[in-house]
PDB file of N, CA and C in Angstrom:
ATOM      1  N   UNK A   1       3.301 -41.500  37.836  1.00  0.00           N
ATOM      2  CA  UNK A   1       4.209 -42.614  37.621  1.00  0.00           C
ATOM      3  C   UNK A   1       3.529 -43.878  38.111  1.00  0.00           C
ATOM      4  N   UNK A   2       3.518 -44.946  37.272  1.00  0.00           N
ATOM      5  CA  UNK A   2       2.902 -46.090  37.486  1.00  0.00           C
ATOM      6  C   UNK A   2       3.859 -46.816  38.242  1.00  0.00           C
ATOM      7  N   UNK A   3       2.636 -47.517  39.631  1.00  0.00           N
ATOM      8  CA  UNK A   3       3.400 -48.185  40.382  1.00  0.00           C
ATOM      9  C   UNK A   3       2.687 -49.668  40.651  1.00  0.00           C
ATOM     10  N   UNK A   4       3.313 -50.694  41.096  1.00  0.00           N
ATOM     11  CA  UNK A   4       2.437 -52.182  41.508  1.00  0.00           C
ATOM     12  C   UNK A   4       2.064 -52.159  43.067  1.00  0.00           C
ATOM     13  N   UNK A   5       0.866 -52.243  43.137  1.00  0.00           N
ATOM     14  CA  UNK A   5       0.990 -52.833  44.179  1.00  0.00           C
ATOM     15  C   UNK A   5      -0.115 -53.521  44.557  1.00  0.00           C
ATOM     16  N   UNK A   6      -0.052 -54.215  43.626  1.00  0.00           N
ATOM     17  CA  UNK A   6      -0.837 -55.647  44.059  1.00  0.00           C
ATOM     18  C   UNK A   6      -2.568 -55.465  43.116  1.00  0.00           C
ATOM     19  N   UNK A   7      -3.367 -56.436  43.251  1.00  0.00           N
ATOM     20  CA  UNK A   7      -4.279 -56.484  43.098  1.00  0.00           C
ATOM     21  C   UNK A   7      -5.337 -55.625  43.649  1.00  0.00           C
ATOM     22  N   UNK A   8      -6.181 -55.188  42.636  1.00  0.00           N
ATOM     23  CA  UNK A   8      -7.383 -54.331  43.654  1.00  0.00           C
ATOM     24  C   UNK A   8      -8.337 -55.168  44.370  1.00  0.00           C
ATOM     25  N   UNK A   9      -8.998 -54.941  45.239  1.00  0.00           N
ATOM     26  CA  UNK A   9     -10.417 -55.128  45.757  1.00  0.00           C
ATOM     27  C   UNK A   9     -11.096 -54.641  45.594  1.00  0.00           C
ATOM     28  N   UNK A  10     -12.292 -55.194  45.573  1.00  0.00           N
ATOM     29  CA  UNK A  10     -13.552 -53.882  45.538  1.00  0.00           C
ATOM     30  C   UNK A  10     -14.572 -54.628  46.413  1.00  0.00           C
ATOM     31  N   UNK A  11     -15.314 -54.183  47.408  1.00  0.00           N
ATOM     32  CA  UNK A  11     -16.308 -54.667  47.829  1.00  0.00           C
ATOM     33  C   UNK A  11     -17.544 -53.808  47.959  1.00  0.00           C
ATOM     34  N   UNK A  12     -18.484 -54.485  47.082  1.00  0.00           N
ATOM     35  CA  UNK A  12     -20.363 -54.266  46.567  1.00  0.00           C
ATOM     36  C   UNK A  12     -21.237 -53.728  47.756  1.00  0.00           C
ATOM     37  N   UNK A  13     -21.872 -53.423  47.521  1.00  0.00           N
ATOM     38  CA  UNK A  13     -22.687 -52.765  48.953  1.00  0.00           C
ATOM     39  C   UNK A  13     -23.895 -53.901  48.710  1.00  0.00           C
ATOM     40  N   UNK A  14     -24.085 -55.179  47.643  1.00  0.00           N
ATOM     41  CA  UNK A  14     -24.697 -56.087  47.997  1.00  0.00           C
ATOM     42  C   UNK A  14     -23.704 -57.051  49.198  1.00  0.00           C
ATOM     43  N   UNK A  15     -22.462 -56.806  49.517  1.00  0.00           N
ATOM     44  CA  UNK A  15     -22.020 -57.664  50.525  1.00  0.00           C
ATOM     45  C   UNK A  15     -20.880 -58.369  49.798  1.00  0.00           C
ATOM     46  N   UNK A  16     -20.800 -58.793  48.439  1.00  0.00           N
ATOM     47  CA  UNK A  16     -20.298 -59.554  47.663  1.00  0.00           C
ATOM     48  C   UNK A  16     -18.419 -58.565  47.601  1.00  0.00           C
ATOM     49  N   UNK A  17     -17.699 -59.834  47.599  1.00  0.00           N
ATOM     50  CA  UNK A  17     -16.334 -59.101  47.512  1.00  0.00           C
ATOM     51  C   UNK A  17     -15.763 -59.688  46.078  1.00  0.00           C
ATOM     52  N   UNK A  18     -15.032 -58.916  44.904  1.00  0.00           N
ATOM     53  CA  UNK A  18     -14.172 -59.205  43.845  1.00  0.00           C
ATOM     54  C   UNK A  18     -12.923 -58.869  43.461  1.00  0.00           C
ATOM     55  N   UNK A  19     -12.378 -59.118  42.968  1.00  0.00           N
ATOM     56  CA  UNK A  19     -10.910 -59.315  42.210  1.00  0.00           C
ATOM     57  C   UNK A  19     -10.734 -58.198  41.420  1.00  0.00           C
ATOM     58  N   UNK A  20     -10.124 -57.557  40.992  1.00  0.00           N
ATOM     59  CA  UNK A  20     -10.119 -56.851  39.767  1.00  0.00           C
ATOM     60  C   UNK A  20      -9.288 -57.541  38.623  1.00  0.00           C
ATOM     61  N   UNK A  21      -8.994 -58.079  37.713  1.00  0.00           N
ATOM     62  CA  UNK A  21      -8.045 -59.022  36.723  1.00  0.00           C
ATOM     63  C   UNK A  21      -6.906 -58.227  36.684  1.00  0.00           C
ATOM     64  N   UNK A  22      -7.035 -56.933  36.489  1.00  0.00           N
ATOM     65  CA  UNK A  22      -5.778 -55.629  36.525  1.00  0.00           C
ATOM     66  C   UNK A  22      -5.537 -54.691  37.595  1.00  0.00           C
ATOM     67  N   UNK A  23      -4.179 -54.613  38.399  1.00  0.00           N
ATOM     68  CA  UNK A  23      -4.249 -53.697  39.099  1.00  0.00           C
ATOM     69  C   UNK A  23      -4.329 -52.272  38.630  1.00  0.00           C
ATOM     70  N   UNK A  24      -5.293 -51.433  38.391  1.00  0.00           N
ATOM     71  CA  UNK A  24      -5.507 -49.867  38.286  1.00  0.00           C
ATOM     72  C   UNK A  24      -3.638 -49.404  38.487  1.00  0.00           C
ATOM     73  N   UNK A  25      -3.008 -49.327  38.952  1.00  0.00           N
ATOM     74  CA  UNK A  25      -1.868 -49.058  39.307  1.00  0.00           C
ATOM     75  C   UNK A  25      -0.806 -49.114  38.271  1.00  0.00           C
ATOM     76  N   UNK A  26      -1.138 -50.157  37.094  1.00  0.00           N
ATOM     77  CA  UNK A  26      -0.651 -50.677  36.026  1.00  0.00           C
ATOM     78  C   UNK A  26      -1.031 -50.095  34.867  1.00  0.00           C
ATOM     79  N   UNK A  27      -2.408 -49.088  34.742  1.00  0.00           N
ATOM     80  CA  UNK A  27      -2.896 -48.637  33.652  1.00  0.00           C
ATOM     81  C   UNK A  27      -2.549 -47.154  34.225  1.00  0.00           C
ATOM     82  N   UNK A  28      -2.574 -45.916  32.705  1.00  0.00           N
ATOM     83  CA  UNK A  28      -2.269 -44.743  32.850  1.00  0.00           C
ATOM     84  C   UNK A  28      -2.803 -44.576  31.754  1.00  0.00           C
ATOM     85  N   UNK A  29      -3.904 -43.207  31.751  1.00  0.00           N
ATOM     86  CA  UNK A  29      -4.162 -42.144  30.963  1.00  0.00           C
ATOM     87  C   UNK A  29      -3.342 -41.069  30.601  1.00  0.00           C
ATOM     88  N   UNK A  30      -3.070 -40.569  29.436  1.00  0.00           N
ATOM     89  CA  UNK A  30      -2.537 -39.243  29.342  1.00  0.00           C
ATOM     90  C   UNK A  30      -3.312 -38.629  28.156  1.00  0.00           C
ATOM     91  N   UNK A  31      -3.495 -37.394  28.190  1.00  0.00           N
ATOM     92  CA  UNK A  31      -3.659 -36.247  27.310  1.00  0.00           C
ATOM     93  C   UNK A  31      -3.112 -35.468  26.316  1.00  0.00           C
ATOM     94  N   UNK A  32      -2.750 -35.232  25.261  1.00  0.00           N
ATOM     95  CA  UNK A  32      -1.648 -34.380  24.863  1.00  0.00           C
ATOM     96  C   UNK A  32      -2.323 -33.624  23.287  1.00  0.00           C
ATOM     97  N   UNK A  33      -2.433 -32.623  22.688  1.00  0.00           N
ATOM     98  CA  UNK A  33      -1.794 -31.493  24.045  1.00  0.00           C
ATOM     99  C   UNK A  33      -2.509 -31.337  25.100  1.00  0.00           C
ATOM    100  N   UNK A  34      -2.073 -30.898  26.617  1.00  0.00           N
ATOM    101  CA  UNK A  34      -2.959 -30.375  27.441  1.00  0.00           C
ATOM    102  C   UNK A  34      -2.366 -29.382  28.794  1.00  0.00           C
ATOM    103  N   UNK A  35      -2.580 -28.073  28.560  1.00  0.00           N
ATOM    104  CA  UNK A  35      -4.106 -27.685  27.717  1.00  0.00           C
ATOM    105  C   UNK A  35      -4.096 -27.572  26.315  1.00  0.00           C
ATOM    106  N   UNK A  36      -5.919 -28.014  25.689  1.00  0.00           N
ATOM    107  CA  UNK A  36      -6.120 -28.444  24.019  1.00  0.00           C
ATOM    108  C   UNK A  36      -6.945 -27.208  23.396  1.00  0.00           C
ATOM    109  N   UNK A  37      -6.394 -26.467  22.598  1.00  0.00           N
ATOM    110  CA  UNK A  37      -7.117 -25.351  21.702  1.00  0.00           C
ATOM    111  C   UNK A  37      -8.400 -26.282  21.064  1.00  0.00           C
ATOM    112  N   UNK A  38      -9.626 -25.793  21.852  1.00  0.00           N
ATOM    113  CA  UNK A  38     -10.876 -26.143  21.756  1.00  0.00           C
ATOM    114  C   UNK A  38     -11.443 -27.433  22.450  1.00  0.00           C
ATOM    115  N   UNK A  39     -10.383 -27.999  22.793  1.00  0.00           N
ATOM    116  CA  UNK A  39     -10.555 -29.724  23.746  1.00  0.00           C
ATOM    117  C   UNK A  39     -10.182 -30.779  22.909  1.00  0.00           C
ATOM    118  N   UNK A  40      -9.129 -29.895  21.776  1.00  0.00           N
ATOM    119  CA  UNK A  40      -8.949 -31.457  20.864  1.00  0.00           C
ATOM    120  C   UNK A  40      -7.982 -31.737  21.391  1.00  0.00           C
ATOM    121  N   UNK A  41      -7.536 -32.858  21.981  1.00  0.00           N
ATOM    122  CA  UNK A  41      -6.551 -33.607  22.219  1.00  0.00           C
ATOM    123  C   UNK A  41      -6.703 -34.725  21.978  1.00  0.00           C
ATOM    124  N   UNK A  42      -5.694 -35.732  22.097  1.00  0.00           N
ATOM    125  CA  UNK A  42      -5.582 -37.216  21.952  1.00  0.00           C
ATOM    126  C   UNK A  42      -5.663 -38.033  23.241  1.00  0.00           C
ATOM    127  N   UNK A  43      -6.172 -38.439  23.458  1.00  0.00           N
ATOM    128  CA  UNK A  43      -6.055 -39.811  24.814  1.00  0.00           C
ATOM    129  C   UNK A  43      -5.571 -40.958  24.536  1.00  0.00           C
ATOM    130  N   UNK A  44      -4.279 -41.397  24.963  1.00  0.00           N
ATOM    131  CA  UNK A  44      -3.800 -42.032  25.282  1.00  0.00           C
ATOM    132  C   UNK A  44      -3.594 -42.911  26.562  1.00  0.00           C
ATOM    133  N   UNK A  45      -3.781 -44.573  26.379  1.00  0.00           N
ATOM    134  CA  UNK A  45      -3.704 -44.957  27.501  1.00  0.00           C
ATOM    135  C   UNK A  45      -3.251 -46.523  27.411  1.00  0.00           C
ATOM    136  N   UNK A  46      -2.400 -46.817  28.317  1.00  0.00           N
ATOM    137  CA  UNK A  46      -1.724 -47.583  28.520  1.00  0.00           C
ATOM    138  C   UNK A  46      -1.837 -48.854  29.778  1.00  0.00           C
ATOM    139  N   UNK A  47      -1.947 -49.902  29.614  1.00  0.00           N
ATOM    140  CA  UNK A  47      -1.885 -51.155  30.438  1.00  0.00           C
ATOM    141  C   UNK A  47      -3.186 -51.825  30.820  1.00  0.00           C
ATOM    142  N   UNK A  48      -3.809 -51.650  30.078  1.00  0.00           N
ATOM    143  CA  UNK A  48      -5.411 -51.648  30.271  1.00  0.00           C
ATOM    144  C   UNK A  48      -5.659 -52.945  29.606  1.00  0.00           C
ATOM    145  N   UNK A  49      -6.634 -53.816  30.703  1.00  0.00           N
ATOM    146  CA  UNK A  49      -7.176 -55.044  30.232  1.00  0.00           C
ATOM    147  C   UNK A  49      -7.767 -54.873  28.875  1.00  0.00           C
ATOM    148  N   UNK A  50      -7.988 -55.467  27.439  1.00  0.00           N
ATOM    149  CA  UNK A  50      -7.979 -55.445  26.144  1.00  0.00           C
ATOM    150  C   UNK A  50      -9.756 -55.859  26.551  1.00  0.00           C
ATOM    151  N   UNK A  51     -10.560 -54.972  25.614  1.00  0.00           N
ATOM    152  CA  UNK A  51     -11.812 -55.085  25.558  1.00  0.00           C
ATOM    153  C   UNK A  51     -12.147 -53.569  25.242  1.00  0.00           C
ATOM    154  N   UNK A  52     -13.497 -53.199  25.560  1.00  0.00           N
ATOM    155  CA  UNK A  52     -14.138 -52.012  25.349  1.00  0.00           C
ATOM    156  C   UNK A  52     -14.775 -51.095  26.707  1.00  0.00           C
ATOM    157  N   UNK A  53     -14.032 -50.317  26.922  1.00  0.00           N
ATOM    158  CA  UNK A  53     -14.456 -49.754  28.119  1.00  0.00           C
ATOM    159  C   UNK A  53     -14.668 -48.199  27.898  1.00  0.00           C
ATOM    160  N   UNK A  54     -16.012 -48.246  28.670  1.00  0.00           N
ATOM    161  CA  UNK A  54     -16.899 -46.694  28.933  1.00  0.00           C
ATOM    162  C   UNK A  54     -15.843 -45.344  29.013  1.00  0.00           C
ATOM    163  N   UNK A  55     -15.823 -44.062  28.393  1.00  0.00           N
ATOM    164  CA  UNK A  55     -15.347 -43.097  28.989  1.00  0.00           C
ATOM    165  C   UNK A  55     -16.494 -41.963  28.679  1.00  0.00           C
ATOM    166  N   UNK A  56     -16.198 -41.153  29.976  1.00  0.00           N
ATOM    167  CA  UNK A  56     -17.378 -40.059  30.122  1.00  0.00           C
ATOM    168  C   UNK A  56     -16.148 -39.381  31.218  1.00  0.00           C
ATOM    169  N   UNK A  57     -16.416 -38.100  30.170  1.00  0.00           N
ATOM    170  CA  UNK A  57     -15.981 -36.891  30.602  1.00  0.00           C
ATOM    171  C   UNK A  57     -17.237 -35.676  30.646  1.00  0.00           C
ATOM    172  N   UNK A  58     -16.956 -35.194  32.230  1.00  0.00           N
ATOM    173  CA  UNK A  58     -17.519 -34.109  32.385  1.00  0.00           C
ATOM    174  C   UNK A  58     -17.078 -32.537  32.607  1.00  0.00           C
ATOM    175  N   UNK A  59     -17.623 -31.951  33.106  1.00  0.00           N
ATOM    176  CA  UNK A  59     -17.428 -30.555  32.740  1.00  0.00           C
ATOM    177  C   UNK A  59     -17.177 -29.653  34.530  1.00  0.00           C
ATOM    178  N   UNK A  60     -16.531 -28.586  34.561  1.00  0.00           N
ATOM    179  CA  UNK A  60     -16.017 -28.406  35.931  1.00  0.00           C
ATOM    180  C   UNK A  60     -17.399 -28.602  37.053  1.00  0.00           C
ATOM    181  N   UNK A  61     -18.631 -28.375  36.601  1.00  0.00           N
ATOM    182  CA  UNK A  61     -19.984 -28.753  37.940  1.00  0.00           C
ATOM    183  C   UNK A  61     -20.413 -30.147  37.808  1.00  0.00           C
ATOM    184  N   UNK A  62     -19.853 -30.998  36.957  1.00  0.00           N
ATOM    185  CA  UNK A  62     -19.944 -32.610  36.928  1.00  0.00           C
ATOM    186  C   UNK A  62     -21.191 -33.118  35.990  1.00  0.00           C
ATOM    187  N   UNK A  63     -21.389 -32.257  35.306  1.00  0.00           N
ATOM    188  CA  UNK A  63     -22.118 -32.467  34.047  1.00  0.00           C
ATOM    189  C   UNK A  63     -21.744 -33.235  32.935  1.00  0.00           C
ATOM    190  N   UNK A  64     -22.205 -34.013  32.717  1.00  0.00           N
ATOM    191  CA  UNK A  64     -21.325 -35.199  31.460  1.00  0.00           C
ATOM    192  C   UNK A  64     -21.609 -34.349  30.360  1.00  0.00           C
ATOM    193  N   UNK A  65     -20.952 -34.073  29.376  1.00  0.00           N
ATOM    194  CA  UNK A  65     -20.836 -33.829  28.433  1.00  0.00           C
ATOM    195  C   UNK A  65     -20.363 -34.420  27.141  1.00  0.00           C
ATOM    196  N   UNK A  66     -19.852 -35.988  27.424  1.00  0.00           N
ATOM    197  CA  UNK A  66     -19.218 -36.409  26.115  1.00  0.00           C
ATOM    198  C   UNK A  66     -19.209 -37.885  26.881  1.00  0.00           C
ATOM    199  N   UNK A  67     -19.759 -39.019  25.991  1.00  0.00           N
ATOM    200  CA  UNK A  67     -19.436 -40.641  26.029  1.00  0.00           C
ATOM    201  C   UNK A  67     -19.439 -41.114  25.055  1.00  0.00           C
ATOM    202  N   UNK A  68     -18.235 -41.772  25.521  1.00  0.00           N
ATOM    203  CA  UNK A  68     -17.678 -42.688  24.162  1.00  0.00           C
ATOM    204  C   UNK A  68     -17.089 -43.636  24.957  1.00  0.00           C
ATOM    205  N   UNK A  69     -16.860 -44.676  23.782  1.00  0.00           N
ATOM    206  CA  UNK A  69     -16.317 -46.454  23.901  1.00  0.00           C
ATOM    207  C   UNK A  69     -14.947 -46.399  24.015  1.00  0.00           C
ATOM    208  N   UNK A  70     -13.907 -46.699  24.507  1.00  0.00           N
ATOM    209  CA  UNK A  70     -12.358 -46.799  24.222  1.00  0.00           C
ATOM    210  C   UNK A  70     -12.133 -48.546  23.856  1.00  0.00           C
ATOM    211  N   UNK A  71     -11.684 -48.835  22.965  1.00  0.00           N
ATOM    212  CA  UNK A  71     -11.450 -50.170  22.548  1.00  0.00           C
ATOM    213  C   UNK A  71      -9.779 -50.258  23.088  1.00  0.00           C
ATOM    214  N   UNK A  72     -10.171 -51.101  23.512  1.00  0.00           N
ATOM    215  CA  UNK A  72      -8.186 -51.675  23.860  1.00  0.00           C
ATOM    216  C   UNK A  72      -7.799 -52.974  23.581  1.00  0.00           C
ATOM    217  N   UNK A  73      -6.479 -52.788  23.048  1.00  0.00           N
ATOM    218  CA  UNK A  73      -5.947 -54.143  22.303  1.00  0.00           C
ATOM    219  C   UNK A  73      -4.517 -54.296  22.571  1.00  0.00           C
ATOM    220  N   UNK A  74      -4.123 -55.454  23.135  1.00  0.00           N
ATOM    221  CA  UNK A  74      -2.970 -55.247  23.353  1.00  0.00           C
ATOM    222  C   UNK A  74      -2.017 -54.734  24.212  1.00  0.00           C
ATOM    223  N   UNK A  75      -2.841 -54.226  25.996  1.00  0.00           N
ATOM    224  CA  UNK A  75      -3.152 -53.106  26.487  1.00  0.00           C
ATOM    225  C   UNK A  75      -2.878 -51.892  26.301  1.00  0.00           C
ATOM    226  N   UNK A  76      -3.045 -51.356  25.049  1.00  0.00           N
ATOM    227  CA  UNK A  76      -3.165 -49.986  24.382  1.00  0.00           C
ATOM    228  C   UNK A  76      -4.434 -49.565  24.022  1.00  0.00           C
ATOM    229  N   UNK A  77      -4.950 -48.477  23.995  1.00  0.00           N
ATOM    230  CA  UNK A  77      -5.727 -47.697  23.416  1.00  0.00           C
ATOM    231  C   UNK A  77      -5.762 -46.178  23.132  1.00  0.00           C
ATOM    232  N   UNK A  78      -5.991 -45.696  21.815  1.00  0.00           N
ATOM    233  CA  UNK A  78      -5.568 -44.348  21.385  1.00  0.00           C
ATOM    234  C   UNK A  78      -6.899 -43.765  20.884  1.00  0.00           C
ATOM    235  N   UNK A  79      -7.413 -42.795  21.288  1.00  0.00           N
ATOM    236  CA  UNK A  79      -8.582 -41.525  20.445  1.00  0.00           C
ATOM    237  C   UNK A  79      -8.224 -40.477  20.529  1.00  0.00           C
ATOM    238  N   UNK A  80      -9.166 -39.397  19.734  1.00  0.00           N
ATOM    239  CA  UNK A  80      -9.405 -38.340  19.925  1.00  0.00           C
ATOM    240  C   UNK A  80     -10.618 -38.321  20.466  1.00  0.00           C
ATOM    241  N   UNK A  81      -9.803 -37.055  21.499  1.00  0.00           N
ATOM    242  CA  UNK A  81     -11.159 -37.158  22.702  1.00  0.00           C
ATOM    243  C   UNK A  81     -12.583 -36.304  22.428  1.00  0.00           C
ATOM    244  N   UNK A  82     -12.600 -35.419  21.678  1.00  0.00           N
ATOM    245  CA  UNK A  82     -13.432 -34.881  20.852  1.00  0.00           C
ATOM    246  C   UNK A  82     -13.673 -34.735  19.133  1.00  0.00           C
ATOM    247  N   UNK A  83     -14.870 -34.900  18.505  1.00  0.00           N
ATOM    248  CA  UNK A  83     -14.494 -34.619  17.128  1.00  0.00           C
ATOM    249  C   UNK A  83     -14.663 -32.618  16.897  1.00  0.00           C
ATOM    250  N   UNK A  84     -15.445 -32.424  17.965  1.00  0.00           N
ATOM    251  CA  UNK A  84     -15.541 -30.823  17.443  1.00  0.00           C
ATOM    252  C   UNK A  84     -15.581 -29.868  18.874  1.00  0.00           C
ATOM    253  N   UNK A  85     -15.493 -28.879  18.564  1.00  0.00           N
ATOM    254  CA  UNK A  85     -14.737 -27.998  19.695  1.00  0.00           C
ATOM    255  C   UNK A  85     -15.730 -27.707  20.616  1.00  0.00           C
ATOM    256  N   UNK A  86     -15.263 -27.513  21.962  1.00  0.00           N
ATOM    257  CA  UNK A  86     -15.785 -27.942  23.019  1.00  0.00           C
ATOM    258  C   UNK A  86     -15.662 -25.985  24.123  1.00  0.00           C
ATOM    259  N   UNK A  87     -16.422 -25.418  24.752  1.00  0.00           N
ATOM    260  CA  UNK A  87     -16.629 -24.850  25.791  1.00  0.00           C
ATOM    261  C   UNK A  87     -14.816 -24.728  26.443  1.00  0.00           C
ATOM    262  N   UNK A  88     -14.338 -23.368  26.436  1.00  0.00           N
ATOM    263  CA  UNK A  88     -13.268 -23.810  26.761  1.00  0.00           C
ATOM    264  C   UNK A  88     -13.230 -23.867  28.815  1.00  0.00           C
ATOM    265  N   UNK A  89     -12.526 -24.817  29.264  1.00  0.00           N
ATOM    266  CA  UNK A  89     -12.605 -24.725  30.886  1.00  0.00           C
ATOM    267  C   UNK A  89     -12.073 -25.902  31.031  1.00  0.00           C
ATOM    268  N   UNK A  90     -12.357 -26.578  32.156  1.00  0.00           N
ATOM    269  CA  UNK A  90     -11.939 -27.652  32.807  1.00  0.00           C
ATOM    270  C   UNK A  90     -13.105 -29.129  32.825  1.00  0.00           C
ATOM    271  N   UNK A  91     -11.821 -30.261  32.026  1.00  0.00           N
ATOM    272  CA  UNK A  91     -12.453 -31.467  32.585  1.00  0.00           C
ATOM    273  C   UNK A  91     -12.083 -32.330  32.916  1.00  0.00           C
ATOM    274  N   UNK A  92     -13.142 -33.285  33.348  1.00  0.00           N
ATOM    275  CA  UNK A  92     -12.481 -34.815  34.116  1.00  0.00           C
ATOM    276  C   UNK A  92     -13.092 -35.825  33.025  1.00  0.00           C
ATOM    277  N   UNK A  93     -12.162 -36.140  32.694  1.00  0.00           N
ATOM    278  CA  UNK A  93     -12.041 -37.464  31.832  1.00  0.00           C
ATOM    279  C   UNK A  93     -11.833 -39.033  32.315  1.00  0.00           C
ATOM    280  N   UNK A  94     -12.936 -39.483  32.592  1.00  0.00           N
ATOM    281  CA  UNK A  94     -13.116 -40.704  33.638  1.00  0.00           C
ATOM    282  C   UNK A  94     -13.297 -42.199  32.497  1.00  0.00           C
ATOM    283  N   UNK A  95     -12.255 -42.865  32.833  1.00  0.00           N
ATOM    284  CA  UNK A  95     -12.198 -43.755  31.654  1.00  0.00           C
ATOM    285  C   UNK A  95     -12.576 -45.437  33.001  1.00  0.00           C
ATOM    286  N   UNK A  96     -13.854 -46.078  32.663  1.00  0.00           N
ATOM    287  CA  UNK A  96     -14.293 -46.983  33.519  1.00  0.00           C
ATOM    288  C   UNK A  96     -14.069 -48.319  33.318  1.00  0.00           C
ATOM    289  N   UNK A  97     -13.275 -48.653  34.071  1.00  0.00           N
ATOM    290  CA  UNK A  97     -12.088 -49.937  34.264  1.00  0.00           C
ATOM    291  C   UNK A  97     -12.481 -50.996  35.199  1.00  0.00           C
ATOM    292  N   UNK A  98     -12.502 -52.391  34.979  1.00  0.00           N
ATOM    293  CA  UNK A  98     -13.204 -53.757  35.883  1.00  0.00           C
ATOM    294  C   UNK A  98     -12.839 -53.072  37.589  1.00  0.00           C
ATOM    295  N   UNK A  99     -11.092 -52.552  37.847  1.00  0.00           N
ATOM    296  CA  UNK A  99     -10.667 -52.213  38.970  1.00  0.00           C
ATOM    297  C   UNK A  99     -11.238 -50.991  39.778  1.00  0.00           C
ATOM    298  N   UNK A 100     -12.021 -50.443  38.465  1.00  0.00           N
ATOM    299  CA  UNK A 100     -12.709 -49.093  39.088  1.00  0.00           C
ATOM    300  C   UNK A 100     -12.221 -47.634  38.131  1.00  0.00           C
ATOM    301  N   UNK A 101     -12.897 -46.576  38.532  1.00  0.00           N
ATOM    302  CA  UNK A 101     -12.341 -45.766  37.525  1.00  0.00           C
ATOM    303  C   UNK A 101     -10.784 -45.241  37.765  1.00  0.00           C
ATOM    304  N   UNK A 102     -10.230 -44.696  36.033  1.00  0.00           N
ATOM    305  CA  UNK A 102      -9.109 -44.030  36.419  1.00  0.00           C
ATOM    306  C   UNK A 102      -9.662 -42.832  35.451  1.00  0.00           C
ATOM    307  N   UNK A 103      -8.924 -41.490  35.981  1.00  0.00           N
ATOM    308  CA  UNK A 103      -9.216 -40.111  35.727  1.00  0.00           C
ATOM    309  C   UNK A 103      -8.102 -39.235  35.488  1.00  0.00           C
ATOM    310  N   UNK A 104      -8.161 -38.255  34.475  1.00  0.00           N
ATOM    311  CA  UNK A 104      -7.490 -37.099  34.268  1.00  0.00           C
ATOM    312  C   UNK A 104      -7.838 -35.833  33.762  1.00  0.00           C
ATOM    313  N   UNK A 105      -7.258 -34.887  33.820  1.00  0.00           N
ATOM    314  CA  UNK A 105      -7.763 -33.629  33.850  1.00  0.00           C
ATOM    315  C   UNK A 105      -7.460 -33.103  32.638  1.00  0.00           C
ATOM    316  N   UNK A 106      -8.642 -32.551  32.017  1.00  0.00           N
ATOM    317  CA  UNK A 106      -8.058 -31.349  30.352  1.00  0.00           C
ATOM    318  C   UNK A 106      -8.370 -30.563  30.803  1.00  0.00           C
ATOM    319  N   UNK A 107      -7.792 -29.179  30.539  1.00  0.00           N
ATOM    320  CA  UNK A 107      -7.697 -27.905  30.353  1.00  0.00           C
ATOM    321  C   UNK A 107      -8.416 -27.431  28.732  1.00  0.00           C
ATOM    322  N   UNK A 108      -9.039 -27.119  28.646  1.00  0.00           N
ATOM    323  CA  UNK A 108      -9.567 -26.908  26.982  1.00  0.00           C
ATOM    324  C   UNK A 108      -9.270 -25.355  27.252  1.00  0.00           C
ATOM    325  N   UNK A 109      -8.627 -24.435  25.810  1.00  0.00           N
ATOM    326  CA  UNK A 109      -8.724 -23.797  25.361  1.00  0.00           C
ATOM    327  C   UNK A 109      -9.431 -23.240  24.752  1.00  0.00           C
ATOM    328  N   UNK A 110      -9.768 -21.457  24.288  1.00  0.00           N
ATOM    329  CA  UNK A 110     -10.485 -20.905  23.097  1.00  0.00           C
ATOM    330  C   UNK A 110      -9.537 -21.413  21.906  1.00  0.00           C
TER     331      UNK A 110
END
């Protein structure tokens, strides 16, 4: 459940401190179906600063296995998270946001 609370921080290990434009708190990923017979599901996601942002999902020992672009407009953005069937097990679907990452979990099916 999405909640406010306030602006993020982030501070650089060059020393440098920033803003995030969106609080992370305001955006939400979801999956559906999940768990996905073969890893097809849809990603859905909601409240997200409008632009093009990184997603890389990996595999349960943290092996990337899949990157792709998410375009957002409007703060919406909708894909399919795979075009072809995938190893069935567990993943983390890390979608990379100005505030930092946000993450969720698929279950893939045989």
């Amino acid at each position: 459940t999405p909640a406010a609370f306030g602006p993020a921080c982030r501070i650089r290990f060059d020393g440098t401190i920033g803003w995030a434009e969106t609080p992370l708190a305001t955006a939400s990923l979801a999956l559906a179906p999940n768990p996905a017979a073969g890893g097809k599901a849809q990603l859905r996601a909601t409240g997200l600063p409008d632009g093009n942002w990184p997603l890389v999902v990996t595999d349960a020992l943290g092996r990337t296995v899949h990157r792709a672009t998410l375009h957002s407009a409007n703060g919406r953005a909708e894909q399919l998270l795979f075009s072809h069937k995938v190893t069935p097990g567990l993943y983390q679907v890390t979608l990379m946001l100005p505030g930092g990452p946000l993450t969720v979990r698929l279950s893939a099916t045989p």
